[in-house]
N, C-alpha and C. Protein backbone atom coordinates (compact mmCIF):
# COMPACT_ATOMS: atom_id res chain seq x y z
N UNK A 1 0.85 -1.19 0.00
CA UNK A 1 0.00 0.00 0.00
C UNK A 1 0.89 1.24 0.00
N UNK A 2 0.63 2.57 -0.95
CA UNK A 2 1.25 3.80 -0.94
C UNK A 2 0.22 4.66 -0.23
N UNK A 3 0.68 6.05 0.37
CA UNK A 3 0.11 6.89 0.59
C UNK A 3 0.65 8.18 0.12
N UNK A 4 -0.21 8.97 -0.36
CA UNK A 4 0.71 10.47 -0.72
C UNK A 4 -0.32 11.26 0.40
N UNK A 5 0.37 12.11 1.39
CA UNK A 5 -0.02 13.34 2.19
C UNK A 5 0.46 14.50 1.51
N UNK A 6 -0.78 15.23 1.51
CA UNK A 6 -0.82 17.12 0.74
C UNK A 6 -0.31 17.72 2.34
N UNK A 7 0.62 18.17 2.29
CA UNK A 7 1.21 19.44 3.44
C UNK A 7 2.04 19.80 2.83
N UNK A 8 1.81 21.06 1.96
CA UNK A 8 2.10 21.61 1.24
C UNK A 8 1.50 23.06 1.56
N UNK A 9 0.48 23.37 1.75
CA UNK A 9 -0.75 24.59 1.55
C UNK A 9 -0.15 25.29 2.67
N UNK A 10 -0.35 27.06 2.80
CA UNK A 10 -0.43 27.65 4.06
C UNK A 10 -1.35 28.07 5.20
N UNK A 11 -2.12 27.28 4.93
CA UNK A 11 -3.37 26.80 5.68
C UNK A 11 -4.33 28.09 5.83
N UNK A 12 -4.29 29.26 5.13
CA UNK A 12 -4.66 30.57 4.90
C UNK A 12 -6.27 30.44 5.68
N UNK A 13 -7.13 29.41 5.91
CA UNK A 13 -8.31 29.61 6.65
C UNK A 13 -7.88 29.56 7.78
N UNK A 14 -6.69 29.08 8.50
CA UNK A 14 -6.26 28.85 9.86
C UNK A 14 -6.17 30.55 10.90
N UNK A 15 -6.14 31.79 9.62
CA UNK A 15 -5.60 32.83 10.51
C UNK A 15 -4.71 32.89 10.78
N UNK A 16 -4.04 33.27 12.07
CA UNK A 16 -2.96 33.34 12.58
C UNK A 16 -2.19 32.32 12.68
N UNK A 17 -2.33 31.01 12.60
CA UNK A 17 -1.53 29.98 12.36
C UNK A 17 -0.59 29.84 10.94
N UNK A 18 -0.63 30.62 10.08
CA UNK A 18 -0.15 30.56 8.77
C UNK A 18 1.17 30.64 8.80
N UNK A 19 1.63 30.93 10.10
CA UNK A 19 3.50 30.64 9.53
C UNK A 19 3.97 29.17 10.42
N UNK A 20 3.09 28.01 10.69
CA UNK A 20 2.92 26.87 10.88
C UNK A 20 2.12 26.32 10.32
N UNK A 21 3.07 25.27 9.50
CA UNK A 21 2.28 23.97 8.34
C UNK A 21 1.23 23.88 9.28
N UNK A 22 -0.41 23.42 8.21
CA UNK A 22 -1.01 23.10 8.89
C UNK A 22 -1.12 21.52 9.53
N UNK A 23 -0.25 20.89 8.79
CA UNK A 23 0.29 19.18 9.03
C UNK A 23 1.15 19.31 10.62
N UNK A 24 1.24 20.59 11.18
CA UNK A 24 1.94 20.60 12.65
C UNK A 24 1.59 20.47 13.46
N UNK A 25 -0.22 21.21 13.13
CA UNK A 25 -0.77 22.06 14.14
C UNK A 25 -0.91 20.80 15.34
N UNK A 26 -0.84 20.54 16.70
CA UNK A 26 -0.72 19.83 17.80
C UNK A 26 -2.30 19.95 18.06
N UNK A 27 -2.30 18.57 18.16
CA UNK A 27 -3.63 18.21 18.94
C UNK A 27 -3.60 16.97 20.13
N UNK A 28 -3.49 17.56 21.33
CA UNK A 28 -3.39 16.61 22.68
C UNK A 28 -1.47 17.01 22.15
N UNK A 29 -1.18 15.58 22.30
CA UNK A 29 0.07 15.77 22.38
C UNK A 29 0.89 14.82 20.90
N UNK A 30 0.07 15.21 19.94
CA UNK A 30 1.12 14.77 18.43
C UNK A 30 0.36 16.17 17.41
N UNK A 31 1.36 16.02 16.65
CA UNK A 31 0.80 16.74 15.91
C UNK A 31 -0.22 16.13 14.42
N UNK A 32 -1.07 17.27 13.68
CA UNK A 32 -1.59 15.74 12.71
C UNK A 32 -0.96 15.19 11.68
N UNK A 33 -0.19 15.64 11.25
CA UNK A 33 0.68 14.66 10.81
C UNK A 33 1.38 13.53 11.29
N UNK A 34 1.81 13.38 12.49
CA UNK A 34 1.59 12.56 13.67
C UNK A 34 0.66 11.69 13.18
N UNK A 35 -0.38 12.08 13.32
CA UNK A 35 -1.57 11.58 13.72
C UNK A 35 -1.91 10.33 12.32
N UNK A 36 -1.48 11.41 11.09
CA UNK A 36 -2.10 10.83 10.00
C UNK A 36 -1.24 9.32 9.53
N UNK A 37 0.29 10.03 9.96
CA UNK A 37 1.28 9.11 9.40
C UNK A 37 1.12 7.41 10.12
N UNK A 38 0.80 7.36 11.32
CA UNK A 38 0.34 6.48 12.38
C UNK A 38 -0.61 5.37 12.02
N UNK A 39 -1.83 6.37 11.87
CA UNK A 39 -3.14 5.71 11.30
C UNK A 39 -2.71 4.83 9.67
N UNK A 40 -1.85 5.19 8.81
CA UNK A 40 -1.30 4.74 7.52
C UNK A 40 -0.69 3.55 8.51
N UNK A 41 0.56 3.60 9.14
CA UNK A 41 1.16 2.77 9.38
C UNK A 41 0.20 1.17 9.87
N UNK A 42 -0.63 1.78 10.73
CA UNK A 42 -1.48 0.79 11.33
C UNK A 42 -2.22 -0.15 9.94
N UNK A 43 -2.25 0.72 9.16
CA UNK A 43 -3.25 0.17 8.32
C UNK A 43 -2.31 -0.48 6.98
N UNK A 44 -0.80 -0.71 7.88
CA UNK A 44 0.09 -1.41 6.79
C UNK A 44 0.63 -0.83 5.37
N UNK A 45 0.59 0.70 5.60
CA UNK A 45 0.84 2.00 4.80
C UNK A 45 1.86 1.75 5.09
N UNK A 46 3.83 1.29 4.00
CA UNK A 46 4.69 2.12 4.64
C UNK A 46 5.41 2.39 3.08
N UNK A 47 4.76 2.98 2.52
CA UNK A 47 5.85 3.30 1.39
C UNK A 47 4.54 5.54 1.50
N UNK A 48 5.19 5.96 2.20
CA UNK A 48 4.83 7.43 1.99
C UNK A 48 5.20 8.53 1.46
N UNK A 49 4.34 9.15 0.93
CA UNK A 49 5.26 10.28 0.27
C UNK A 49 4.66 11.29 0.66
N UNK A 50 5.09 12.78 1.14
CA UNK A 50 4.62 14.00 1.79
C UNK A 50 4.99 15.03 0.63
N UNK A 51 3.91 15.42 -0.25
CA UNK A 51 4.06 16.60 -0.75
C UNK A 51 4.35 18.07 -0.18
N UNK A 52 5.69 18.72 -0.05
CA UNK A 52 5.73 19.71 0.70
C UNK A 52 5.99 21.41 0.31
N UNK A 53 5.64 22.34 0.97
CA UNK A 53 5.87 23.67 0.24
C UNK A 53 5.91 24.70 1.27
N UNK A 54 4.89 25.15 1.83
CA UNK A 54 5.10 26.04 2.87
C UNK A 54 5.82 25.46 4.15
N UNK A 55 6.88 25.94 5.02
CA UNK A 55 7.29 25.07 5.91
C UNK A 55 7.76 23.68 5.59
N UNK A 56 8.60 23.41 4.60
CA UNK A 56 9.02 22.44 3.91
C UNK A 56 9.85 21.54 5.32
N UNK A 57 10.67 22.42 5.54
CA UNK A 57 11.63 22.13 6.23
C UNK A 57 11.04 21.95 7.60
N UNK A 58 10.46 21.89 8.43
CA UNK A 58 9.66 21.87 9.46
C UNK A 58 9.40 20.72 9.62
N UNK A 59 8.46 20.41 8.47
CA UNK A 59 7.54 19.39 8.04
C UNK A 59 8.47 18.16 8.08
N UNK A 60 9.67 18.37 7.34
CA UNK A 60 10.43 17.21 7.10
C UNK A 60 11.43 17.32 8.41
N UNK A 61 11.59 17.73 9.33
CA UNK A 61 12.09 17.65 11.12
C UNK A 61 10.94 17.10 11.61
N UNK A 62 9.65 17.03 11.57
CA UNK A 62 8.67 16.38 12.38
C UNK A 62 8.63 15.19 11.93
N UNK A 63 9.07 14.89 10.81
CA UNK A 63 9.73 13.36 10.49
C UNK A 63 10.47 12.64 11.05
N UNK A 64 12.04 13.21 10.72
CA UNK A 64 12.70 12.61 11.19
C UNK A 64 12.76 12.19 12.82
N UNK A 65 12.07 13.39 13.68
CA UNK A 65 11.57 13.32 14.74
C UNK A 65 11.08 12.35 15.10
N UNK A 66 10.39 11.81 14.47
CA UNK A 66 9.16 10.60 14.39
C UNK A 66 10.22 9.32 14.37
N UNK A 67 11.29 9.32 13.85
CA UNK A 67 11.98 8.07 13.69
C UNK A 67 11.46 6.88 13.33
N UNK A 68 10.74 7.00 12.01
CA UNK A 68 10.08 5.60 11.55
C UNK A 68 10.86 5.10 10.93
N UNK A 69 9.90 3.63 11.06
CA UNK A 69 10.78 2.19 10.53
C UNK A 69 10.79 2.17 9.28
N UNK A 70 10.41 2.66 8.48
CA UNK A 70 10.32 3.17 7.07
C UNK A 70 10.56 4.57 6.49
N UNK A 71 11.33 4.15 5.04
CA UNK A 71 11.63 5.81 4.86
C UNK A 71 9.97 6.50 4.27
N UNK A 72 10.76 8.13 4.46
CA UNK A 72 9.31 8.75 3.75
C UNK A 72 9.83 9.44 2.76
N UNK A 73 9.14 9.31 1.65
CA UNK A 73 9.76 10.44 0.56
C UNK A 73 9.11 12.21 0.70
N UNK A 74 9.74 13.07 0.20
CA UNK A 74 8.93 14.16 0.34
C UNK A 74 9.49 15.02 -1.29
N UNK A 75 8.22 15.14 -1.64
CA UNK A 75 7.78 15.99 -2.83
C UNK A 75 8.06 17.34 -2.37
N UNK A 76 8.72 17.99 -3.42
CA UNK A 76 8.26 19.64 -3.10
C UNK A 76 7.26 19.93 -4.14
N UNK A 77 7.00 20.85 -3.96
CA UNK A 77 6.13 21.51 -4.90
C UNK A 77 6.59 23.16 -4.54
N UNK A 78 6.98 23.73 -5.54
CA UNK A 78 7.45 25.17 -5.63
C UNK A 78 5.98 25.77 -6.01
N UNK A 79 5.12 25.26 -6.61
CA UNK A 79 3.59 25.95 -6.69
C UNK A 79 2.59 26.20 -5.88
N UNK A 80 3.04 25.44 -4.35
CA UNK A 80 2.04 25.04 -3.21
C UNK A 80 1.00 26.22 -3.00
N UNK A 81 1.61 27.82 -3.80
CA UNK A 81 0.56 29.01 -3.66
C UNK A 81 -0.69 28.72 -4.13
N UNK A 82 -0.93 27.73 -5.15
CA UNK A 82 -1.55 28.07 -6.19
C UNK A 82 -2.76 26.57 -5.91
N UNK A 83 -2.58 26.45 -4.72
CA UNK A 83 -3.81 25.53 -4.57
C UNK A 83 -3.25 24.10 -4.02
N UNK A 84 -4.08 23.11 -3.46
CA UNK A 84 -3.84 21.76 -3.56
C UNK A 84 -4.22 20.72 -4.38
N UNK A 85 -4.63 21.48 -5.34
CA UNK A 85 -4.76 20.40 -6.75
C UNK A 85 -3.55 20.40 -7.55
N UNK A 86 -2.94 21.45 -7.29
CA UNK A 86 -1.50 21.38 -7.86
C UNK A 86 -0.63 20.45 -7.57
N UNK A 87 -0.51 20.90 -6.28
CA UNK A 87 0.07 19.40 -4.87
C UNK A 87 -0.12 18.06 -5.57
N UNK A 88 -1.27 18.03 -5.55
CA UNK A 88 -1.70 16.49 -5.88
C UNK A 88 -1.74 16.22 -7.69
């Protein structure tokens, strides 16, 4: 099984959260990307790929952070302004 995750976008409905991916934002104590990458794993997801753009670099430290048993690939996307259909 593959998975591709969009965290890419600057989450522009978030408000004031916009200079944090919205793939960061902490809920209890993981963040959802955390959250999402987990739920994949459980479900025997380990080939991932993270499309990334705003907070590229962030995004890909809450990875390695994570220290999974599998690698993750990460996409950039230099267009991430221009929507998440681009992303994807």
């Amino acid at each position: 099984m593959k998975a591709i995750i969009l965290a890419a976008g600057v989450g522009k409905r978030l408000g004031g959260a916009a200079n944090l991916p919205k793939a960061l934002l902490r809920f209890g104590s993981k963040t959802l990307l955390q959250r999402h990458i987990e739920i994949l794993a459980n479900a025997a997801v380990t080939d991932i790929a993270i499309v990334v753009g705003h907070g590229a670099e962030a995004v890909e430290e809450e990875v390695m952070r994570l220290r999974l048993p599998f690698p993750v690939r990460f996409l950039p996307n230099p267009r991430y302004r221009e929507g998440s259909i681009v992303s994807l």
